[in-house]
Protein backbone atom coordinates (compact mmCIF):
# COMPACT_ATOMS: atom_id res chain seq x y z
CA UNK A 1 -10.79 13.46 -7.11
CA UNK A 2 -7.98 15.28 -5.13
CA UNK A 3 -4.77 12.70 -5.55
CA UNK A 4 -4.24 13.41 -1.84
CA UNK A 5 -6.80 10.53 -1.38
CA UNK A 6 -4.23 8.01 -3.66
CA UNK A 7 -1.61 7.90 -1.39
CA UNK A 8 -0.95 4.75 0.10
CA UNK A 9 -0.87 6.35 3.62
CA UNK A 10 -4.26 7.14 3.05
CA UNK A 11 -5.68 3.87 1.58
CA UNK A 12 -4.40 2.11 4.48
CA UNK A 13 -6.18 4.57 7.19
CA UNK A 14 -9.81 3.93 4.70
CA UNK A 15 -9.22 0.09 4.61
CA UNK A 16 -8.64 0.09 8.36
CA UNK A 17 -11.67 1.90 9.06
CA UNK A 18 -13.68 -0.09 6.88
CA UNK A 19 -12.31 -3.19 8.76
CA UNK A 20 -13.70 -1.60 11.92
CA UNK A 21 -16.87 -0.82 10.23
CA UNK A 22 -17.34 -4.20 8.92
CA UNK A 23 -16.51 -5.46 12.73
CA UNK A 24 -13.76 -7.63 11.77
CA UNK A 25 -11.60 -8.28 14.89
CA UNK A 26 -9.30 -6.10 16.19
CA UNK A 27 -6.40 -8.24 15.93
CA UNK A 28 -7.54 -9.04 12.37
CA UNK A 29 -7.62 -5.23 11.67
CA UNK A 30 -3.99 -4.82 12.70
CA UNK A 31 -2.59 -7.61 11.55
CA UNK A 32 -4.09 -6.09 7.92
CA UNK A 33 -2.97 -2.63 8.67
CA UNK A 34 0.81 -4.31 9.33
CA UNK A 35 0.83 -6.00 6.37
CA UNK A 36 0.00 -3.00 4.13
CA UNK A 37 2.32 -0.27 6.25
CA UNK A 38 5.67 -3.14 5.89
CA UNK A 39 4.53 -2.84 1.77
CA UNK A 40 4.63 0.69 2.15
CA UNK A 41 7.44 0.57 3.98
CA UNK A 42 8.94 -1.53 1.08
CA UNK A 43 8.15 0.66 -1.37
CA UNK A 44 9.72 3.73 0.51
CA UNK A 45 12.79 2.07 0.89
CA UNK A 46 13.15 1.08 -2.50
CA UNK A 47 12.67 4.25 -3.73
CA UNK A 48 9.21 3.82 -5.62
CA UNK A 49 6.43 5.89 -5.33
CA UNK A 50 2.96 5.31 -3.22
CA UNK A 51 0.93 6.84 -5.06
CA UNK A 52 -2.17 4.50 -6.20
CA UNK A 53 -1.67 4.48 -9.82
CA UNK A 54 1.89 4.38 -9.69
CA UNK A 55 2.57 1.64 -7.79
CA UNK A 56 2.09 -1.64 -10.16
CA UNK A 57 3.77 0.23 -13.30
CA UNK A 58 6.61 0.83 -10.96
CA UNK A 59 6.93 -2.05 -9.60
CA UNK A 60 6.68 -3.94 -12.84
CA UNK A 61 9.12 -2.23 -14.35
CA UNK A 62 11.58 -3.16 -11.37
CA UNK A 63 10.34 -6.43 -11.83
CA UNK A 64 11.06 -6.47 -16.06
CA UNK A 65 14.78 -4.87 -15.03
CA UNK A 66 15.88 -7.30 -12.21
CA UNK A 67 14.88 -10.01 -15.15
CA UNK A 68 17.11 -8.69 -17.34
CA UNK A 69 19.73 -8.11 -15.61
């Protein structure tokens, strides 16, 4: 699988479709979409990477270090 199809931009534009797909509201679809763009938006910011696999061992290392600290 090309790891193109892993990044979190491209999840979130799948999941949204699939929303429409499933006819779940419209409002309901965006309010989803929000959600997951602000968590990308997070993870950018934080300097973590979007990349599917990479997200919970990143973020649970953060997680372990902020503990620690």
């Amino acid at each position: 699988m090309n790891n193109t199809y892993l990044e979190l931009n491209t999840l979130i534009a799948g999941f949204r479709l699939s929303c429409q797909t499933e006819a779940k509201s419209p409002v309901t679809t965006e309010w989803y979409e929000s959600s997951l763009k602000r968590f990308r938006r997070y993870l950018v910011d934080s300097q973590m990477p979007t990349h599917l696999f990479s997200i919970d061992r990143s973020i649970g290392s953060r997680s372990r270090s902020s503990i620690c600290a």
